[in-house]
Each structure stands twice: as structure tokens, then as C-alpha cells.
Protein backbone atom coordinates (compact mmCIF):
# COMPACT_ATOMS: atom_id res chain seq x y z
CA UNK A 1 -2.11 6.72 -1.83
CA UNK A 2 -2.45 10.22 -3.85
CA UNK A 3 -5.60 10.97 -6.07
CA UNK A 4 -4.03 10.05 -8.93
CA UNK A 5 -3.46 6.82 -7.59
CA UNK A 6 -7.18 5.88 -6.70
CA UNK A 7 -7.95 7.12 -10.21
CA UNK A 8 -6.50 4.94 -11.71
CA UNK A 9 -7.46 1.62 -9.98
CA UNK A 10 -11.01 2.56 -9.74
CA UNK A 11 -13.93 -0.28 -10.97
CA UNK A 12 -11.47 -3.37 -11.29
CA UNK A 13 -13.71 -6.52 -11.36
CA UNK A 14 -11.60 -9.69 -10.71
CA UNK A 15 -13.32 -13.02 -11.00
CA UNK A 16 -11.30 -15.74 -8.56
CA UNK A 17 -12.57 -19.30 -8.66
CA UNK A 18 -10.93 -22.89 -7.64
CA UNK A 19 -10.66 -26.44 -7.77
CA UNK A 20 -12.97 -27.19 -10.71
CA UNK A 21 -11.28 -30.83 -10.64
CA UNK A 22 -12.25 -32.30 -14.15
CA UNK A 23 -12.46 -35.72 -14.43
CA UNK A 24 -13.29 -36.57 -11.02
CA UNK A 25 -16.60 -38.54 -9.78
CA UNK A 26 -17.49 -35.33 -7.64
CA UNK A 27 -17.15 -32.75 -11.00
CA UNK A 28 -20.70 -31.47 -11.66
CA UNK A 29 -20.75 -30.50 -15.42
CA UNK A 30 -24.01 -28.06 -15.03
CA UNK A 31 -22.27 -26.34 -12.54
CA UNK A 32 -19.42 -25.04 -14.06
CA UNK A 33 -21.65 -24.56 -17.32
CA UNK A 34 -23.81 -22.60 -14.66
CA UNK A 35 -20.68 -20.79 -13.42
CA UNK A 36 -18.76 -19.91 -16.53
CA UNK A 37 -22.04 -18.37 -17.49
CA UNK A 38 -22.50 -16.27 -14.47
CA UNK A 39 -18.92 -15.30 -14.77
CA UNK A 40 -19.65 -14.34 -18.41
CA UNK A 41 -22.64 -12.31 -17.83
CA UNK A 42 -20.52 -10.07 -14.79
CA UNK A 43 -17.96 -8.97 -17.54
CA UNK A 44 -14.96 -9.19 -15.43
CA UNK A 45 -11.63 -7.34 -16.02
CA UNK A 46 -9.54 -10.58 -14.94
CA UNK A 47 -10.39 -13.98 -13.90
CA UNK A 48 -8.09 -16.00 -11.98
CA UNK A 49 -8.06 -19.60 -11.45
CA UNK A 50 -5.91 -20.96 -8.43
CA UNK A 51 -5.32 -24.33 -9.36
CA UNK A 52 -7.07 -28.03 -9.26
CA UNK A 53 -8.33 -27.47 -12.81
CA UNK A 54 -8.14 -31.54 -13.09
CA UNK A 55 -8.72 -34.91 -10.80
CA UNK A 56 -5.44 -36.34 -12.03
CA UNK A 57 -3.75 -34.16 -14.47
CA UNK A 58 -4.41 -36.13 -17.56
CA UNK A 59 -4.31 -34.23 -20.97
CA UNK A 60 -7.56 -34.89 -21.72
CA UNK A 61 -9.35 -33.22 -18.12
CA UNK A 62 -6.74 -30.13 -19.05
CA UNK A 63 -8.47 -29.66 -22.66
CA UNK A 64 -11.97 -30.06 -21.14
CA UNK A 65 -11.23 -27.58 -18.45
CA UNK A 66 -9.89 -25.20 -21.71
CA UNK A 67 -13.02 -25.81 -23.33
CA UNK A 68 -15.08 -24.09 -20.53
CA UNK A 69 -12.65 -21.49 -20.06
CA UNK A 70 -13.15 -20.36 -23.48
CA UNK A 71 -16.52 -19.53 -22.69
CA UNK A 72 -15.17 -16.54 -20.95
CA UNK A 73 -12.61 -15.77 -23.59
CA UNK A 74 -13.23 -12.15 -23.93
CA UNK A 75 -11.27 -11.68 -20.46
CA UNK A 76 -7.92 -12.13 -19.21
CA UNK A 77 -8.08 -15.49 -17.88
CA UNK A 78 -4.55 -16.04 -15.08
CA UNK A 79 -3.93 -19.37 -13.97
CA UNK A 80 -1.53 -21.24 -11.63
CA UNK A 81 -1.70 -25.41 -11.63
CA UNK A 82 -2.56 -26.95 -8.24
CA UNK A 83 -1.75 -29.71 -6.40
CA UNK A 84 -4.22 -32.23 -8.73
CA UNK A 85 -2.59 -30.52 -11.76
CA UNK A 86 0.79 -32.15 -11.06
CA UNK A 87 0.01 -35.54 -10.68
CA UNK A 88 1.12 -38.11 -13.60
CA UNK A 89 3.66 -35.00 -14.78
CA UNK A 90 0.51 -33.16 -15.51
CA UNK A 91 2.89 -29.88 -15.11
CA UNK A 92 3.82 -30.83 -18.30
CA UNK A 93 0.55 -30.62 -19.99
CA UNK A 94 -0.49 -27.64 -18.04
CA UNK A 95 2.31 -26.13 -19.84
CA UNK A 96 1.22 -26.83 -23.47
CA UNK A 97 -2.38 -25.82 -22.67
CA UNK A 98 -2.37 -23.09 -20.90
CA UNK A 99 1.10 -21.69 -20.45
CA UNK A 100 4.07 -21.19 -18.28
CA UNK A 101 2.92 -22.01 -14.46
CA UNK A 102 4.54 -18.18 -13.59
CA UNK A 103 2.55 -15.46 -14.49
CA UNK A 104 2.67 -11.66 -14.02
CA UNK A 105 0.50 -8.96 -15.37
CA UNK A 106 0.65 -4.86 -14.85
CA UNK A 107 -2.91 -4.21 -15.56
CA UNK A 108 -4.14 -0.24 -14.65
CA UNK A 109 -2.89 0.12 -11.35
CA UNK A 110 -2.84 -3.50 -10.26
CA UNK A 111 0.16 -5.69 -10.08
CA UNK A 112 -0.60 -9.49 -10.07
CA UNK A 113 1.86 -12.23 -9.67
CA UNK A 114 0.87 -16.10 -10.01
CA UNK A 115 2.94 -18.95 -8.54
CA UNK A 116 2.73 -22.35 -8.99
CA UNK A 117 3.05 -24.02 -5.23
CA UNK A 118 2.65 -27.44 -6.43
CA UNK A 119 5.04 -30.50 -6.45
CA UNK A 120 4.61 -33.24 -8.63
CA UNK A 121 2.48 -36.00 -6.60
CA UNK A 122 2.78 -34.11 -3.45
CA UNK A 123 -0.05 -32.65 -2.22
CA UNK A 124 2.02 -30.37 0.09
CA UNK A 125 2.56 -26.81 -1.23
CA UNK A 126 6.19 -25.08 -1.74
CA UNK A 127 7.28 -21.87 -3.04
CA UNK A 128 10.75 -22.24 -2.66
CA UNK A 129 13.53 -19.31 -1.85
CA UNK A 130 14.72 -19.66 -5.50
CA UNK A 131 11.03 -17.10 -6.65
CA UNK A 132 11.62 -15.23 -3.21
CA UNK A 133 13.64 -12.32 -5.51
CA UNK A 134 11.45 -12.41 -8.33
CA UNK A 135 7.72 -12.05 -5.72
CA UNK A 136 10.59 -8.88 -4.32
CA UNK A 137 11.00 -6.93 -7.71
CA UNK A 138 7.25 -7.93 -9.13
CA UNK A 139 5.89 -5.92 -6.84
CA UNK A 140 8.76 -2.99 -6.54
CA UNK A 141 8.49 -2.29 -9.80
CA UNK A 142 5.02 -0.12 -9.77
CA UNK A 143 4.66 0.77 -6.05
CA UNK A 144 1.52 2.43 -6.37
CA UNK A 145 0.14 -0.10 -7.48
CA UNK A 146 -2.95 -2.56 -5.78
CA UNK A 147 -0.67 -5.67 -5.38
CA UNK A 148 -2.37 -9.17 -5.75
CA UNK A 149 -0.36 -12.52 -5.09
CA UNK A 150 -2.22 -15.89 -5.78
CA UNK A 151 -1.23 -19.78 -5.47
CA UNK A 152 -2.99 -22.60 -5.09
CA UNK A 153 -1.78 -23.80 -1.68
CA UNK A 154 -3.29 -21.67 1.29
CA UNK A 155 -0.90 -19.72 3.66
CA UNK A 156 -3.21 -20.28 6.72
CA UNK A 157 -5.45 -22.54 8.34
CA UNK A 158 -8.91 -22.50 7.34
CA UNK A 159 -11.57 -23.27 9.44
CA UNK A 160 -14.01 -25.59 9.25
CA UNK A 161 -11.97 -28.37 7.07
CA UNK A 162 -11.44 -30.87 9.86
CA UNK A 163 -7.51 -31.42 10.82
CA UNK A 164 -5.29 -29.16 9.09
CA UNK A 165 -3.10 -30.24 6.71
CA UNK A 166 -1.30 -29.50 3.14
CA UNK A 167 -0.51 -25.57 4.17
CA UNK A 168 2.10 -24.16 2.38
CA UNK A 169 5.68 -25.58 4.01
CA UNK A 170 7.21 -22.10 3.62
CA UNK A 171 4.07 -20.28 4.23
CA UNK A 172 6.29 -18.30 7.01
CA UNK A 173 8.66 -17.20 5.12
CA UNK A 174 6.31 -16.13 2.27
CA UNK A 175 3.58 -14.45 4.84
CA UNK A 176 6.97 -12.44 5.83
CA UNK A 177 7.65 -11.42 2.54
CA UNK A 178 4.36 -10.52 0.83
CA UNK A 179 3.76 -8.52 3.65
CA UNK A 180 6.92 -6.99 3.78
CA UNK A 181 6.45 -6.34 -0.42
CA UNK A 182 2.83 -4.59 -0.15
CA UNK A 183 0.48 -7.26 -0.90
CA UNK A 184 -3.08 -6.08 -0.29
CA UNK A 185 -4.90 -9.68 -1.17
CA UNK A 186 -3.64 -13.04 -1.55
CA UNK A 187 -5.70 -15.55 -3.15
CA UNK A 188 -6.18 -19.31 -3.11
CA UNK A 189 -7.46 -22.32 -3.09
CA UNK A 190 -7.22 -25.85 -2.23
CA UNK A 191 -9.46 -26.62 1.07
CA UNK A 192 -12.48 -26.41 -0.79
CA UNK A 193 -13.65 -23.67 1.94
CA UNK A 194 -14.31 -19.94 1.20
CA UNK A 195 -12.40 -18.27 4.07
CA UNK A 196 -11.30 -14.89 4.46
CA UNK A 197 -8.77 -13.46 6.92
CA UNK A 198 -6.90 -10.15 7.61
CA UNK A 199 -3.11 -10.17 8.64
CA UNK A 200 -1.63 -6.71 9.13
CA UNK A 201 -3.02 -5.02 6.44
CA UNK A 202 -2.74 -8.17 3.84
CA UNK A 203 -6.09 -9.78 3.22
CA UNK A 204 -6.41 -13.81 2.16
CA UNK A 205 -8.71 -14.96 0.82
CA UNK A 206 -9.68 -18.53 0.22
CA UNK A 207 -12.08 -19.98 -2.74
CA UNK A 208 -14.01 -22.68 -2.30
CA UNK A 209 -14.24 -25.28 -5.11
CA UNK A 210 -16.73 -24.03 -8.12
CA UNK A 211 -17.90 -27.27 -9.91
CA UNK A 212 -17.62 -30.49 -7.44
CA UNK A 213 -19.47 -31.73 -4.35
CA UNK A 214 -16.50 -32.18 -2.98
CA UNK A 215 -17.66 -30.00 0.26
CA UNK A 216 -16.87 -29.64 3.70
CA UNK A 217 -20.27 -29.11 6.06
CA UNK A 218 -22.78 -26.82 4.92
CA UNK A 219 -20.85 -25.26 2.03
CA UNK A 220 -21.87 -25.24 -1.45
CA UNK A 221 -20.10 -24.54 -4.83
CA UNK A 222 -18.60 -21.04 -5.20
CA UNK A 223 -16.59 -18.55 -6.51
CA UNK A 224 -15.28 -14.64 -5.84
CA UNK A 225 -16.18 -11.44 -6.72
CA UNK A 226 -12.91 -8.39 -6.27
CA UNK A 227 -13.82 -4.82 -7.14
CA UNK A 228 -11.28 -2.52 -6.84
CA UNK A 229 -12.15 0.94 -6.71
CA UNK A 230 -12.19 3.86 -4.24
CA UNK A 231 -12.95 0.70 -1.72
CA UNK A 232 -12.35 -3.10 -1.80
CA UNK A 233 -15.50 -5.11 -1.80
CA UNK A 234 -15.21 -8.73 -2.11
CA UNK A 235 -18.10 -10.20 -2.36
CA UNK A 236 -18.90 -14.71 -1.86
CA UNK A 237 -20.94 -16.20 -4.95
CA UNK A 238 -22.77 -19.49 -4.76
CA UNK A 239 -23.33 -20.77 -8.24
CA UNK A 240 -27.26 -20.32 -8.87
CA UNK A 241 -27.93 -18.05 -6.10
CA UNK A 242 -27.44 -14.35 -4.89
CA UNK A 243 -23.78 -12.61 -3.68
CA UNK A 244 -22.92 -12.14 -0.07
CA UNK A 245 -20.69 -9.07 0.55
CA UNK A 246 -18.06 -10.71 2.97
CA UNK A 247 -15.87 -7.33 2.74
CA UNK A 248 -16.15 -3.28 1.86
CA UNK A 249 -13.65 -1.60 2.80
CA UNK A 250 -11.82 1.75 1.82
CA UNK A 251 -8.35 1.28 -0.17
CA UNK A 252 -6.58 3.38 2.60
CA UNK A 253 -7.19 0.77 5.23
């Protein structure tokens, strides 16, 4: 990467929360108030949501989860549904709300491509060969460019949620690819465990959820902080309490 590169991609703050699953007994209300307000208060670039915005994908949990979005309104909010988001054709509603379930945005030296991985009252992910092209080109087309992927479904294991289960189906095939296309971080969501791993030089890196007690062990409600600058620091954030820096690393490596 040239000088003119870093320039350009230098103090990026990216927002990436999770499984806020309206509507469900586990949803804490304060929490996500809590959150959206922290989120608010950090002024983020981008914020992107990977999925489980509902407990059954009813139109009503989609319109509350808009509601609290819009308390962060002043950034560009990317979202992909989950697995939750599907159920009862809740695709469908996703889609009036908030938008096609594809999203791709060419932001200052950052490529970002969103892909819905759910299937309607499956809970198994799927990307499918038929987007393998399009993940190709999105991230040929600016090659300088910091390249972020995110999805709902994770790509691998993550610890410390009991027996695995519910990865991706292709998550081979698309591992292969992102790597092969540049992909510096992958984000998602879905186990409810903040997890971070490197492969190659691809990071992923898991959200746990931000608004239920929905939790596995000791873990609490949370969301990530991405700055993109001469380094990448990504830093863990439980709602009501102080950052941990789980990564700082310079853009070369």
C-alpha cells in the first residue's frame, strides 16, 4: 500500500453490533437505549448491523428495531437480515423497512459488501455460488481499497458456545474466495460470542449480541469498535462499561 493509499483510509470509525432480537423474552429495552446512545455519542463513520434485528421477523419487531436505529440517524447505518429475520417471510418485511438484503458501499478508501446468509426458517447459513461473481468484482473494482465483507452467519467455529452448529454450509468455499479477493475483516454475528480470529491475513470477527441476555458463560452484552487508519484497532465494548482493545495492528500486516 503507497502513501497515498494510507491517506486516504486514515480515522475510519465503524460501529458493528448484532443480534438485538426484538420481541423476544431475553430483549433488554435499556440496553439497546444504553447502546444506541453510546454508539451516538462515538460519532461513527458507519455502523453495521449483522443480522437478528427481530425474535421472529414480525413487522412490528422490524419497526421497533427502526425506531432505535434512528437514534443514530446521522450515520450510515448497513444492514444484512439474519437467521431470526427470515422466519414467518420476515425477508419480506426486512425489505420494506430497511432495504434490499444486498448492500455495497465505496466509502473513502473502504469497500464494504453485505450479504444476506439467511434462509427462510432455516437457521443454517448459505451464500450460494449464484453472489460468488458479484463478492469477485465488489472488491476488484477499487483494489486499494480496505475491503470489509459482513453476514450474519459466522465462517468459523467460535469458542466457547457449546457444540458447534449453524456455520455457514459454504463457509469453504467463501473463506477461499474472500481471501483470494483481499478481504482484510469479515464481520458477523449469530453465536452471541465476541470472537476474533486471524486466517492468512483476513481477520473475523464475531459480535456478540447487544441488547438480550441471551449469553453464553461469562459474557455480557456488546458491540465493536473498527478504526481504520495508519493501523487497525478493533476494540470489544460492553454496554455500560469501558473498551477492551482486542487488536492494533499496522495496515501493512
Amino acid at each position: 500500500m503507497n502513501k497515498g493509499e494510507k491517506e486516504q483510509i486514515r480515522k475510519k470509525k465503524i460501529v458493528h453490533i448484532s443480534d438485538l432480537h426484538l420481541g423476544s423474552a431475553q430483549f433488554l429495552p435499556a440496553v439497546l437505549e444504553d447502546a444506541m446512545n453510546e454508539i451516538k455519542s462515538l460519532s461513527p463513520d458507519i455502523v453495521i448491523v449483522t443480522g437478528d434485528l427481530t425474535s421472529e421477523g414480525y413487522p412490528f419487531q422490524f419497526e421497533n428495531a427502526k425506531e432505535y436505529l434512528k437514534k443514530i440517524s446521522d450515520t450510515k447505518v448497513l444492514i444484512v437480515p439474519g437467521n431470526h429475520d427470515s422466519y414467518n417471510v420476515g425477508y419480506l418485511h426486512f425489505e420494506k423497512i430497511f432495504g434490499y438484503r444486498y448492500v455495497t458501499l465505496h466509502y473513502d478508501g473502504i469497500t464494504i459488501l453485505g450479504m444476506d446468509s439467511s434462509e427462510p426458517d432455516l437457521d443454517d447459513g448459505h451464500i450460494g455460488r449464484e453472489h460468488y461473481k458479484e463478492i469477485e468484482f465488489t472488491f476488484k473494482e477499487n483494489p486499494g481499497n480496505f475491503k470489509i465483507f459482513f453476514l450474519h452467519h459466522h465462517l468459523l467455529p467460535v469458542p466457547l458456545t457449546g457444540r458447534e452448529k449453524n456455520i455457514l454450509v459454504d463457509a469453504g468455499d467463501v473463506l477461499e474466495l474472500l481471501i483470494r479477493s483481499g478481504v482484510n475483516l469479515v464481520l458477523s454475528g449469530h453465536r452471541h460470542v465476541p470472537h476474533l480470529w486471524k486466517l492468512n491475513n483476513m481477520y473475523l470477527l464475531n459480535a456478540g449480541t447487544v441488547s438480550t441476555n441471551r449469553l453464553r458463560g461469562s459474557s455480557k452484552p456488546s458491540y465493536n469498535i473498527i478504526e481504520i487508519g495508519r493501523n487497525l484497532v478493533i476494540k470489544r465494548k460492553y454496554v455500560g462499561a469501558e473498551d477492551d482493545y482486542i487488536l492494533d495492528v499496522p495496515l501493512e500486516t
